[in-house]
Protein backbone atom coordinates (compact mmCIF):
# COMPACT_ATOMS: atom_id res chain seq x y z
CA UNK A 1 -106.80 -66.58 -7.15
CA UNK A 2 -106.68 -70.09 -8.23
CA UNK A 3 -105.03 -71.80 -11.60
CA UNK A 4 -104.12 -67.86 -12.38
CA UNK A 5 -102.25 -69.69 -15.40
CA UNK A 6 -105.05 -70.96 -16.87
CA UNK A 7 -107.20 -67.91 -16.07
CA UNK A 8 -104.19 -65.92 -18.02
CA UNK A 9 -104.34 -68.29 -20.92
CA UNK A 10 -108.17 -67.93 -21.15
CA UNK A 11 -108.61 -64.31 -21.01
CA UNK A 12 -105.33 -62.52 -19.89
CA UNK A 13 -106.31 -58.91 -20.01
CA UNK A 14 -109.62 -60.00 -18.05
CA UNK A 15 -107.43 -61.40 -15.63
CA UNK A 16 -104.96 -58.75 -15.15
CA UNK A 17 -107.86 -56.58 -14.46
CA UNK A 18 -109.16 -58.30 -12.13
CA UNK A 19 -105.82 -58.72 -10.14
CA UNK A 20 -106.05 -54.50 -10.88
CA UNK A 21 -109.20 -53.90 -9.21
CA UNK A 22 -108.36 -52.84 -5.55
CA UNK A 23 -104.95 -51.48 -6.63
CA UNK A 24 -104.49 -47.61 -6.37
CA UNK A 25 -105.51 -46.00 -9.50
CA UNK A 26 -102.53 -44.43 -11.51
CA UNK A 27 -104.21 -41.70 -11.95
CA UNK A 28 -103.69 -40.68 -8.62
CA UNK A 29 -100.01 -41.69 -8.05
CA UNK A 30 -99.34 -39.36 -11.31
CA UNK A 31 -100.50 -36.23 -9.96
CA UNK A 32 -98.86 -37.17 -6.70
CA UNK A 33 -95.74 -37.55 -8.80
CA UNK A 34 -96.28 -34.13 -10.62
CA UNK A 35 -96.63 -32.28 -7.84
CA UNK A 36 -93.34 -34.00 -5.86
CA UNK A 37 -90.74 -35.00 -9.05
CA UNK A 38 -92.16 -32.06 -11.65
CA UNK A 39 -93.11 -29.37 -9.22
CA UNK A 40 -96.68 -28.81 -10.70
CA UNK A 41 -98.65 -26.55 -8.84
CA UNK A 42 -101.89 -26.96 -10.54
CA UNK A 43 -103.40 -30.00 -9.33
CA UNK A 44 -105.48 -28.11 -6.40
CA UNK A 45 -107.44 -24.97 -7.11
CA UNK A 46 -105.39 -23.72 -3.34
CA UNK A 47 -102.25 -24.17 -5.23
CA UNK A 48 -100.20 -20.88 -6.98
CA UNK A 49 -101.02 -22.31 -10.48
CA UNK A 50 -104.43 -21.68 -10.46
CA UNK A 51 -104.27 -18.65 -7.82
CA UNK A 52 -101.25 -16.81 -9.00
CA UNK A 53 -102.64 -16.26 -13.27
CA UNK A 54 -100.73 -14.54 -15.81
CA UNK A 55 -101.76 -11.35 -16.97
CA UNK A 56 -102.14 -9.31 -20.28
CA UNK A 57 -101.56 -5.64 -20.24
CA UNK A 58 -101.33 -2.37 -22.92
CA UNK A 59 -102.61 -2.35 -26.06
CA UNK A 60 -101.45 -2.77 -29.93
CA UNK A 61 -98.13 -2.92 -30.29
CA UNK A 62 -97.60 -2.56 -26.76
CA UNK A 63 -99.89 -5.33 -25.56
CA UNK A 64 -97.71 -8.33 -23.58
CA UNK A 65 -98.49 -11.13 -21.01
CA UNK A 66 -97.19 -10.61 -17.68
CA UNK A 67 -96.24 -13.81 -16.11
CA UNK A 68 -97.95 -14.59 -12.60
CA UNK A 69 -95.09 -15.05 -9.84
CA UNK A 70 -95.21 -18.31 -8.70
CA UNK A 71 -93.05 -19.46 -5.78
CA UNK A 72 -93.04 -23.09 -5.27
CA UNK A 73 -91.47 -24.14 -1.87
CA UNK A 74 -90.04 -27.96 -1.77
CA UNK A 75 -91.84 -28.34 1.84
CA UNK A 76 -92.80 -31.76 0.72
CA UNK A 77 -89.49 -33.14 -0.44
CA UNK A 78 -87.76 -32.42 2.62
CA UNK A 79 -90.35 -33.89 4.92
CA UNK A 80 -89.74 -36.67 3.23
CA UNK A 81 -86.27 -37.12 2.72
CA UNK A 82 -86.04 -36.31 6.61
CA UNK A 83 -88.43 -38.75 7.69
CA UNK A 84 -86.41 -41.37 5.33
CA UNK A 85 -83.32 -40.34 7.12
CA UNK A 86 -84.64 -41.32 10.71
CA UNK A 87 -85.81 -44.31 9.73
CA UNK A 88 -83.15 -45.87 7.36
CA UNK A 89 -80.93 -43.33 6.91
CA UNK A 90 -78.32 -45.19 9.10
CA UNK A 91 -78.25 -48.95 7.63
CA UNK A 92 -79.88 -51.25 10.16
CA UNK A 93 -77.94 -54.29 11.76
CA UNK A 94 -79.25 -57.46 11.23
CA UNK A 95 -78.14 -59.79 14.04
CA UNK A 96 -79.00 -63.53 13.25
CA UNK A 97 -79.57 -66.34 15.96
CA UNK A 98 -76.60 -68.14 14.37
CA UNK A 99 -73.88 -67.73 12.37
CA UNK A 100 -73.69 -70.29 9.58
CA UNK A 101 -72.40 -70.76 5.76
CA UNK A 102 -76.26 -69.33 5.24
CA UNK A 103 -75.98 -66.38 7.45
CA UNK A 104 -72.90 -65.16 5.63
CA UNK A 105 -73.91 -65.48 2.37
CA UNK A 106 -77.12 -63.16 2.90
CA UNK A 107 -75.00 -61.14 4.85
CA UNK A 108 -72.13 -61.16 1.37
CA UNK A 109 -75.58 -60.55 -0.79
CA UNK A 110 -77.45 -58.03 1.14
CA UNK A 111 -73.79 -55.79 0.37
CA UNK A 112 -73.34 -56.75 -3.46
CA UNK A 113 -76.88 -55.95 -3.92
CA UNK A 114 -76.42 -52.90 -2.14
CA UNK A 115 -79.75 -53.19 -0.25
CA UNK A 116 -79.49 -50.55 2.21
CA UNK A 117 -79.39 -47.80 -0.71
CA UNK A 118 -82.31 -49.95 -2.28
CA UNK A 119 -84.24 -49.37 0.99
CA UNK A 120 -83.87 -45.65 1.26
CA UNK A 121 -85.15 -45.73 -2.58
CA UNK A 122 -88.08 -47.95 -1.14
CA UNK A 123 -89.21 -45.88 1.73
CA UNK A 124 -88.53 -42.86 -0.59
CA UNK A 125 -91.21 -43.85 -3.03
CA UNK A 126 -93.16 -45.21 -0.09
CA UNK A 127 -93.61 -41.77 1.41
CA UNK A 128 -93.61 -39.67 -1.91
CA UNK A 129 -95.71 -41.64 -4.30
CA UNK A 130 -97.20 -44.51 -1.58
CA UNK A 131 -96.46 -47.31 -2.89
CA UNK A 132 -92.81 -49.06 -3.82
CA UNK A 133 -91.32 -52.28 -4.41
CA UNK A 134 -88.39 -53.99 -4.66
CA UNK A 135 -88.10 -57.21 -7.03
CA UNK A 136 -86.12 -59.71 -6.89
CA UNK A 137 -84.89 -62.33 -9.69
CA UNK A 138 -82.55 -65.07 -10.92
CA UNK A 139 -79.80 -64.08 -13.48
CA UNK A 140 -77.11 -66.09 -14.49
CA UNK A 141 -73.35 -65.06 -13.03
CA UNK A 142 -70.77 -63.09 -15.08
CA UNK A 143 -67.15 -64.53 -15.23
CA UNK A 144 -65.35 -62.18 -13.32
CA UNK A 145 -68.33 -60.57 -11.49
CA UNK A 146 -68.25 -59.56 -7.94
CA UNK A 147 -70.94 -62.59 -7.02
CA UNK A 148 -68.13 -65.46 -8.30
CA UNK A 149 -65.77 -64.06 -6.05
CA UNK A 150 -67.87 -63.70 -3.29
CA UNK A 151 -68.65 -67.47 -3.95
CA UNK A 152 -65.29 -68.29 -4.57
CA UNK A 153 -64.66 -66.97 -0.92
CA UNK A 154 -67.05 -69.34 0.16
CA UNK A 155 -65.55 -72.46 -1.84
CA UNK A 156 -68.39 -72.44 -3.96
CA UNK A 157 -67.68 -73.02 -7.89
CA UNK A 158 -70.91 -74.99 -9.58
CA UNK A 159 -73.58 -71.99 -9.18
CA UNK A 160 -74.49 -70.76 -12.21
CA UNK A 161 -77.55 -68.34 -11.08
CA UNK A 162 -77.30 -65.32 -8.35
CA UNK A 163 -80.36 -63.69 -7.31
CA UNK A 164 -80.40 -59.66 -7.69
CA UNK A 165 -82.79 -56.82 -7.29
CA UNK A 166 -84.73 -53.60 -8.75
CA UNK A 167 -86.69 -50.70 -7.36
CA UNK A 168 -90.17 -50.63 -9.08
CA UNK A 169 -90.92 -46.79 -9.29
CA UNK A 170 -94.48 -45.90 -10.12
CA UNK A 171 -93.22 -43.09 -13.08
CA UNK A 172 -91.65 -46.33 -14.96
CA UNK A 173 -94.90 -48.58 -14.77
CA UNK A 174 -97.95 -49.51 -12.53
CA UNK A 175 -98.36 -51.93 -9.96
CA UNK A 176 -100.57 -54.11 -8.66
CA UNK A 177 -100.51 -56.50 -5.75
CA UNK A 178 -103.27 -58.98 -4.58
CA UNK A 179 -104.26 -59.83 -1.48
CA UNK A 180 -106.79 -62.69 0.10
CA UNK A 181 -109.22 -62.64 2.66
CA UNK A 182 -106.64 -62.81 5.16
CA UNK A 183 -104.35 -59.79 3.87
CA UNK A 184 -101.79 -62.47 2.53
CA UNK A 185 -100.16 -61.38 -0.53
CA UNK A 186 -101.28 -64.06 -3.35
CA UNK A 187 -100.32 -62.30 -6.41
CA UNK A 188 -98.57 -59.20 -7.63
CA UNK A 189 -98.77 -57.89 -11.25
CA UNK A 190 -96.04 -55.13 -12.73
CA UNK A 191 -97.22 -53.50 -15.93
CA UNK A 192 -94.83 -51.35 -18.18
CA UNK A 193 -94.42 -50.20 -21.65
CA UNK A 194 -91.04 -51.02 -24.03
CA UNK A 195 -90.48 -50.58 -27.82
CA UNK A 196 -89.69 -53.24 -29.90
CA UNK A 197 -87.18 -53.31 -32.79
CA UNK A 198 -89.67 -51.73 -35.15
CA UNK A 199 -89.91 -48.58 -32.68
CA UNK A 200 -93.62 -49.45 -31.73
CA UNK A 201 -94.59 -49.79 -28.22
CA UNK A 202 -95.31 -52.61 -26.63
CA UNK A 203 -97.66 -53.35 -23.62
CA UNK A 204 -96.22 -56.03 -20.91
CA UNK A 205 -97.52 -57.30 -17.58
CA UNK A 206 -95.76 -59.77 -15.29
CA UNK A 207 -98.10 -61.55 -13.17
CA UNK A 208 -95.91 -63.24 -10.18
CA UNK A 209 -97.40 -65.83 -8.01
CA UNK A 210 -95.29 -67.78 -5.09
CA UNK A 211 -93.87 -70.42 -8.19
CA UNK A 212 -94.61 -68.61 -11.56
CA UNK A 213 -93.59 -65.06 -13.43
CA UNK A 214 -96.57 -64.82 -16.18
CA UNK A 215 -95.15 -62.54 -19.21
CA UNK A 216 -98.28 -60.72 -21.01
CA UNK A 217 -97.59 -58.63 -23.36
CA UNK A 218 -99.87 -57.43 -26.85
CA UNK A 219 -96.30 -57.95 -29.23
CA UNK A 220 -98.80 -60.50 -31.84
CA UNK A 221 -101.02 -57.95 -31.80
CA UNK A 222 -103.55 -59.17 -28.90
CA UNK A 223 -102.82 -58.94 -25.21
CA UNK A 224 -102.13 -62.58 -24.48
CA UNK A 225 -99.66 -64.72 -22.20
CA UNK A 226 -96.83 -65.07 -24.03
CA UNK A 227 -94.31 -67.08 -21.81
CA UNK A 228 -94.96 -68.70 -18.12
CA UNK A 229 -91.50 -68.96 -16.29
CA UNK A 230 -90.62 -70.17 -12.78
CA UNK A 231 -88.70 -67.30 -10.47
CA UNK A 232 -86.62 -69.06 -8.68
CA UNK A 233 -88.12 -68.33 -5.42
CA UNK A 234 -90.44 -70.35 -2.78
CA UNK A 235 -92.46 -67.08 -2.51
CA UNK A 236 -93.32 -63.89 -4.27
CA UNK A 237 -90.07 -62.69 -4.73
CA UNK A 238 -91.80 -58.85 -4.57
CA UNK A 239 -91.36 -56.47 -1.37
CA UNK A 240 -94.03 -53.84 -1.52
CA UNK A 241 -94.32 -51.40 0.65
CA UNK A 242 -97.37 -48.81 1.07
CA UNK A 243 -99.21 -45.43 2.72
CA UNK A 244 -102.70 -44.56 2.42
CA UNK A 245 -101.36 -40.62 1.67
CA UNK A 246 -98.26 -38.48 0.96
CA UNK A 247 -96.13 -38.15 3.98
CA UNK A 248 -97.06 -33.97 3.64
CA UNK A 249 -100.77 -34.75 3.38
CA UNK A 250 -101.23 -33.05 7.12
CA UNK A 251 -99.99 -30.19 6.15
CA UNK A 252 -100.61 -29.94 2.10
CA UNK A 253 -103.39 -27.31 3.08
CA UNK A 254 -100.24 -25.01 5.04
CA UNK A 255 -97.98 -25.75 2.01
CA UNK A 256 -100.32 -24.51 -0.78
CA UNK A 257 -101.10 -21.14 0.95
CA UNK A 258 -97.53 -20.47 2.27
CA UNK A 259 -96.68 -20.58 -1.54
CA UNK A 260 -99.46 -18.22 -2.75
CA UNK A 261 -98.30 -16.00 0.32
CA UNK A 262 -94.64 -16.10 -0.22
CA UNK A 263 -96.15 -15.67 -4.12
CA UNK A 264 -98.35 -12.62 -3.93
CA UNK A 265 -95.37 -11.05 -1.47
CA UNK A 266 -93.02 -11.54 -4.50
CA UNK A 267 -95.46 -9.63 -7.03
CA UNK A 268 -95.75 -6.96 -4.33
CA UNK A 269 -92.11 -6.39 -4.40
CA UNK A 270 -91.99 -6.22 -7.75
CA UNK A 271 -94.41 -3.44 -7.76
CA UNK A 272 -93.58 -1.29 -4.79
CA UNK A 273 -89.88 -3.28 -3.44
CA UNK A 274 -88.32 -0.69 -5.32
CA UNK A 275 -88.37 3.11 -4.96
CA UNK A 276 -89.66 5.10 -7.93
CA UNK A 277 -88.34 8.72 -8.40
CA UNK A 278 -90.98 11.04 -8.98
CA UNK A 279 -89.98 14.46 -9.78
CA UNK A 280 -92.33 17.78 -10.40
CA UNK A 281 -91.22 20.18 -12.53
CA UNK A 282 -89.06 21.03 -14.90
CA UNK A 283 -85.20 19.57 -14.05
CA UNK A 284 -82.03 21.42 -15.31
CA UNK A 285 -78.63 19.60 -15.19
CA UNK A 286 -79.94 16.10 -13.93
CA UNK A 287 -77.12 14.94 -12.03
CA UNK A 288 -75.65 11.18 -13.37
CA UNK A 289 -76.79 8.33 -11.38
CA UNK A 290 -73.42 7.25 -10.48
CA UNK A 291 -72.68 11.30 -9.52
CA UNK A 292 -71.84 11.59 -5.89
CA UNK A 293 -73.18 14.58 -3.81
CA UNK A 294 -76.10 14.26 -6.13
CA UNK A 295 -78.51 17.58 -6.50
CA UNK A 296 -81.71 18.09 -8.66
CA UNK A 297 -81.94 21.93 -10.16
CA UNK A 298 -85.91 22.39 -10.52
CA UNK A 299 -86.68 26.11 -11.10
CA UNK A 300 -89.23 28.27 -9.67
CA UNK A 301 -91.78 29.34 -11.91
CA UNK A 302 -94.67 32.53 -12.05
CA UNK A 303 -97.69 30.87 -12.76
CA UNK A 304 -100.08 33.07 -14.07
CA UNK A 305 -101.75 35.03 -10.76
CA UNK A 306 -98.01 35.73 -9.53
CA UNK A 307 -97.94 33.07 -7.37
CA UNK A 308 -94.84 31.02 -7.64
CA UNK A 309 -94.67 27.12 -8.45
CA UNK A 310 -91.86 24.86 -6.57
CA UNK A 311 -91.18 21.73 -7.86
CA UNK A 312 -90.35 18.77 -5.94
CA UNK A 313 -88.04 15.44 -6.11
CA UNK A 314 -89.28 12.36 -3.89
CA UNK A 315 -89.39 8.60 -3.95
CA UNK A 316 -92.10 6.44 -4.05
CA UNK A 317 -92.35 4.29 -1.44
CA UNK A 318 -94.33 1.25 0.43
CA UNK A 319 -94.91 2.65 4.13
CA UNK A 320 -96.91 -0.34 4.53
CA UNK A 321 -94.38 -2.92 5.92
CA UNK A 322 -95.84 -6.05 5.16
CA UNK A 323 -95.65 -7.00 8.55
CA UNK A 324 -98.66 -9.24 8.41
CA UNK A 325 -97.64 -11.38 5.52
CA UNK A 326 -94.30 -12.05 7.19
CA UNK A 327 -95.91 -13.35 10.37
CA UNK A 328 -98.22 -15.45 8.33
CA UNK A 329 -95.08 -17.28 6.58
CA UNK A 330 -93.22 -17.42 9.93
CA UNK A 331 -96.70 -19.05 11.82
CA UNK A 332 -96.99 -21.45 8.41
CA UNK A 333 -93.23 -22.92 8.08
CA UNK A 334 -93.73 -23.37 12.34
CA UNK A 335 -97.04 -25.64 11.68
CA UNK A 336 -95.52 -27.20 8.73
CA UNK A 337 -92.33 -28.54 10.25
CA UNK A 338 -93.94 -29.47 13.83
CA UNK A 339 -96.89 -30.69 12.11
CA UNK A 340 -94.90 -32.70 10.11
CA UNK A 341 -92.56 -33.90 12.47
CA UNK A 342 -90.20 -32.63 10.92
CA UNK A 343 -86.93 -30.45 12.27
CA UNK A 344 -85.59 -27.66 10.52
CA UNK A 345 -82.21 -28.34 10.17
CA UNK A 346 -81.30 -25.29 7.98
CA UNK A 347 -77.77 -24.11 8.44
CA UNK A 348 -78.73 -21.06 10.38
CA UNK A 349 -80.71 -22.87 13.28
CA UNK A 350 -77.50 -25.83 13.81
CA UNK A 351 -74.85 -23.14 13.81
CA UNK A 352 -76.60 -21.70 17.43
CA UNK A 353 -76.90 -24.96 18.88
CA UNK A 354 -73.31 -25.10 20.20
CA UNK A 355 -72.23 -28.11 21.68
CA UNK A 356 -74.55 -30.68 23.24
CA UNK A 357 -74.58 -33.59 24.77
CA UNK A 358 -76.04 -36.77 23.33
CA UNK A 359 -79.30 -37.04 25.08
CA UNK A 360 -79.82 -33.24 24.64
CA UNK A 361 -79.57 -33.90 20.82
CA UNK A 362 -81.89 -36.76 21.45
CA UNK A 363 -84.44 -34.52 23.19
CA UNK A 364 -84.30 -32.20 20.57
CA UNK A 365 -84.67 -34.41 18.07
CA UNK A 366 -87.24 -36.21 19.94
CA UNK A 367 -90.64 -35.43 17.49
CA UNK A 368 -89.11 -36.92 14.38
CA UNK A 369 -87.67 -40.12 16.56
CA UNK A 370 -91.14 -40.68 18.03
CA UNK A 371 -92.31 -40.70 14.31
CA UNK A 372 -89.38 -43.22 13.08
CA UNK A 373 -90.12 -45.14 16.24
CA UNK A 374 -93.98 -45.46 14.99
CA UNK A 375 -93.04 -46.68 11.62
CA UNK A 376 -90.32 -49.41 13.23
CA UNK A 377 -93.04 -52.17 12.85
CA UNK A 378 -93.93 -51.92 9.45
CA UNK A 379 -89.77 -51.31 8.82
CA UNK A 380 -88.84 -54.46 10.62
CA UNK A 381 -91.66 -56.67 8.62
CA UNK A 382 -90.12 -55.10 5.63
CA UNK A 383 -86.50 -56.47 6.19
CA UNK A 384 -87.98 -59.71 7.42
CA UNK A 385 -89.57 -60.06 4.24
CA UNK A 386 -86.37 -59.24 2.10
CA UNK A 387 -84.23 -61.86 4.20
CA UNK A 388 -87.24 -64.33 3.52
CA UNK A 389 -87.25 -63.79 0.09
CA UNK A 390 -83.42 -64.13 0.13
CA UNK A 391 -83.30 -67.67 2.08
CA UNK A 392 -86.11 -68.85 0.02
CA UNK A 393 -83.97 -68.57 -3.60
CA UNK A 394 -81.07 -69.67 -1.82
CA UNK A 395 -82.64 -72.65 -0.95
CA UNK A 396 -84.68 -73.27 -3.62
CA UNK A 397 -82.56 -72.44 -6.68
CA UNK A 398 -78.81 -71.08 -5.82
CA UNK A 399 -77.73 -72.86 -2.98
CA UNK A 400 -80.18 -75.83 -2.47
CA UNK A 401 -77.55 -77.43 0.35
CA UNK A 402 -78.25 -74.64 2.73
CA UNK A 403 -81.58 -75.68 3.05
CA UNK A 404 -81.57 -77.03 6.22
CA UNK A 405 -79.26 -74.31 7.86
CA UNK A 406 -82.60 -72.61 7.17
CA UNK A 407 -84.75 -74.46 9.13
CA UNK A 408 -83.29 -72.54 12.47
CA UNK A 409 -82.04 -69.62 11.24
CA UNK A 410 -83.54 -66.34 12.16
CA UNK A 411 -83.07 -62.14 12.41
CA UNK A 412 -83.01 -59.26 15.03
CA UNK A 413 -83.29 -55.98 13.09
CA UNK A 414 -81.35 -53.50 15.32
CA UNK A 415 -82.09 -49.74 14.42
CA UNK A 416 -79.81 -46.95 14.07
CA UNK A 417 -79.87 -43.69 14.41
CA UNK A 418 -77.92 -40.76 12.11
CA UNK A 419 -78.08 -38.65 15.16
CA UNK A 420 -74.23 -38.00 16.23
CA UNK A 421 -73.10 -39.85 19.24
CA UNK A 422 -70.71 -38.48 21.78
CA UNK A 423 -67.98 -40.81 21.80
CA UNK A 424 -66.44 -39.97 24.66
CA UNK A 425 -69.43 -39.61 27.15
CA UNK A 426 -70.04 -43.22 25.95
CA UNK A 427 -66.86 -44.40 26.36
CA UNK A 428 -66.88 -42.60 29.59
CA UNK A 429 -70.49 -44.15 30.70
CA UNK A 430 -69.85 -47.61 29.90
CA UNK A 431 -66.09 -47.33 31.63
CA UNK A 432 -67.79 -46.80 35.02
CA UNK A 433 -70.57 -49.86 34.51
CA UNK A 434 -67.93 -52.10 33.67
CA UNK A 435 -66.09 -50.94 37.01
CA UNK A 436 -68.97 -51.33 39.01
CA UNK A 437 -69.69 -54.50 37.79
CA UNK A 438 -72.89 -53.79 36.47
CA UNK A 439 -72.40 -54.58 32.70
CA UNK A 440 -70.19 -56.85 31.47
CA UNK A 441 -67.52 -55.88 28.52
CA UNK A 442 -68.79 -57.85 26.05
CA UNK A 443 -71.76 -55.91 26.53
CA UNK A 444 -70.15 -52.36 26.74
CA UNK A 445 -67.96 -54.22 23.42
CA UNK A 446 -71.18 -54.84 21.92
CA UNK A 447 -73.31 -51.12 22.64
CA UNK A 448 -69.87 -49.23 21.20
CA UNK A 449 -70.51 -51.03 18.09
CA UNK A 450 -67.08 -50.19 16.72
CA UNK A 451 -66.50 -53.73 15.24
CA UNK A 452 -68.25 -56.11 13.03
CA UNK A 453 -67.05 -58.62 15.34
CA UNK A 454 -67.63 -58.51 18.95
CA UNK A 455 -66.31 -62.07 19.87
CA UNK A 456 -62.68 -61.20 17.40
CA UNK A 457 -62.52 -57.89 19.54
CA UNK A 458 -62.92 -59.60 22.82
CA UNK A 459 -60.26 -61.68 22.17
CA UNK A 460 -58.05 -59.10 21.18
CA UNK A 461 -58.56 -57.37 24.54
CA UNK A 462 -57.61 -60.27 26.66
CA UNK A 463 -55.02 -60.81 25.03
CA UNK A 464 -54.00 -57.25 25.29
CA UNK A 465 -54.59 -57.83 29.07
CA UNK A 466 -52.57 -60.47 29.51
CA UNK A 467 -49.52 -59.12 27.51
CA UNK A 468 -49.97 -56.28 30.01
CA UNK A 469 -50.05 -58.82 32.87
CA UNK A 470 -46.96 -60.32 31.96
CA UNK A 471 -45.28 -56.67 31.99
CA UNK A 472 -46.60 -55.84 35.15
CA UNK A 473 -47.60 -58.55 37.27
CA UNK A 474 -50.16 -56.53 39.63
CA UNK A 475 -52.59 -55.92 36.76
CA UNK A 476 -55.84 -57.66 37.80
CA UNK A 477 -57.95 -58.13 34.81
């Protein structure tokens, strides 16, 4: 959109909806949210809230409400938090082309900003409410803060600004972004509610374009730009990531009716789980429930043909194992977690694994790495994005000297997995290539990934080497 200032100034709640129209409607993320975050099971008819109803029973004084059992089963929050834990769980590496004053200090502000939590929060949101962001902005440096001595280590004493960041959720606000023809990003608007001094709430929207933050907000009354302020950044200092659905949508349908099962098994059991005592007749000397070698006295009676009447003492049981219902939640949780791609990893199924080696865990694991493999694109264009947005306020606002350091610098992301590694068949593996010469140890050095610093480490090994030379003069390194 062009001269969006102007078209703010003119008509800014026009504007804003414009920017609005394509965006997901909040309606939508706030039943999503409900039924993740607040466990409402009402926003489907499938679902146990509108299945599973409450119930009145008796009469006058003895007439109650019977409340429905409802069984809600957090399927969808641990697809999710799996699925975040293949993917980012295990902080990525970023490997840059060079190492210069630049590289370092992303590499010193990626850790004070502590962006590798931020990301898991991201992808979190991503796959639970689909859509996050992270936003980025200019604020001016504490005496004494962590960021001065992190510049201080870096000989730096005139900057006055450091950039930080914030996870947009979707329960504290709605947001917006704007794309062009070409799928390009243009603008991005973050709306949210705050009360002033006087207790009333007030409406605000920030409307960020690559130069500007636009602050709307309807404090005099009328929803109008109040302030127009430049970020700090060469770009749209806003990383928003997205999903069309719920990482669980596949298997919602599996979800709702393994709840009303599990539900309806529960009101069962509360019915017939327990064995009634029904006795017939008339009992003398009841024994006391906690009696042991317990015996009923029921006595025989003439009825009045001269027959005589027995009386019994039985319990009421369910003969009816429900067999059925049990297979139908075992056949559900299967679909769920394979549909899903997602491993059970209760206690009870590790404990009988034993010990494995690394590329059996691999194999086992191999559905939800295939899925965390899928979503590596998108994840690496989301880190690229974050160190643009990074360079781009160094440049322009914190650090404007680095500029040309930035002209040629550039990231690998290297994934990692949280899947254990066996050390020693490593160590092992990696022994024998270096011996037949077919890696090199800065190589094996560098797949170990013990260090931060491969060249520091291969230094200490040679000269660890040639100590061990000079001790024993046959050593061949």
């Amino acid at each position: 959109m062009e001269n969006l200032g102007q078209e703010l100034q003119r008509d800014a709640q026009k504007t804003i909806d414009l920017l609005k129209e394509n965006a997901k409607k909040p309606a939508d993320i706030e039943k999503i949210i409900k039924e993740y975050s607040k466990i409402d099971r009402t926003i489907r008819m499938s679902q146990i809230g509108n299945i599973q109803k409450n119930k009145t029973v008796g009469k006058g004084d003895k007439k109650k409400i019977v409340e429905g059992v409802r069984i809600p089963v957090q399927f969808q929050k641990k697809i999710v938090e799996t699925s975040v834990a293949f993917e980012v769980g295990e902080p990525s590496t970023l490997i840059p082309n060079v190492k210069n004053n630049l590289s370092e200090l992303i590499s010193k502000l990626w850790k004070t900003n502590r962006l590798d939590s931020k990301i898991q929060k991201l992808k979190t949101l991503q796959k639970s409410q689909t859509q996050g962001a992270i936003q980025f902005y200019m604020k001016e440096i504490e005496a004494g803060s962590l960021t001065q001595r992190v510049l201080a280590f870096f000989g730096i004493k005139d900057q006055k600004l450091e950039i930080k960041s914030n996870i947009l959720d979707n329960s504290k606000g709605t947001m917006a972004p704007y794309f062009d023809a070409f799928g390009d990003m243009t603008a991005f608007v973050w709306s949210f509610t705050l009360k002033n001094s006087d207790a009333r709430e007030i409406k605000h929207s920030w409307v960020y374009d690559e130069v500007n933050v636009y602050k709307c907000s309807d404090a005099s009354g009328s929803f109008v730009l109040d302030a127009t302020e430049k970020h700090g950044f060469s770009k749209i200092p806003i990383v928003y990531m997205s999903q069309d659905n719920p990482e669980s949508f596949d298997v919602q349908a599996m979800i709702d009716r393994y709840e009303v099962a599990m539900s309806k098994l529960g009101a069962s059991n509360d019915y017939s789980g327990h064995p009634l005592l029904i006795i017939e007749g008339k009992v003398e000397n009841a024994p006391d429930k906690d009696e042991d070698g317990k015996a009923f006295i029921i006595p025989v009676t003439i009825d009045d043909n001269d027959k005589p009447v027995k009386g019994d003492v039985r319990f009421l049981t369910n003969d009816n194992a429900p067999e059925s219902v049990a297979l139908e939640l075992e056949k559900l949780e299967d679909l769920i977690w394979a549909i899903s791609s997602t491993p059970n990893l209760s206690l009870n199924n590790l404990k009988d694994l034993g010990a494995l080696s690394g590329i059996a865990i691999k194999l086992l694991f191999l559905e939800p790495i295939l899925k965390a493999k899928l979503n590596e694109g998108d994840n690496r264009t989301m880190y690229e994005r974050i160190i643009n947005v990074l360079i781009s306020g160094i440049v322009t606002t914190t650090n404007v000297k680095l500029g040309k350091e930035s002209e040629s610098l550039f990231y690998e992301i290297q994934f990692n997995s949280i899947l254990p590694d066996d050390l020693k068949e490593t160590v092992e593996t990696l022994a024998s290539g270096v011996e037949a010469g077919i890696i090199s140890k800065e190589t094996a050095v560098g797949i170990l990934d013990m260090t931060e610093d491969g060249e520091v480490e291969m230094e200490m090994i040679k000269k660890g080497l040639e100590a061990k030379a000079v001790k024993d003069p046959e050593v061949v390194d």
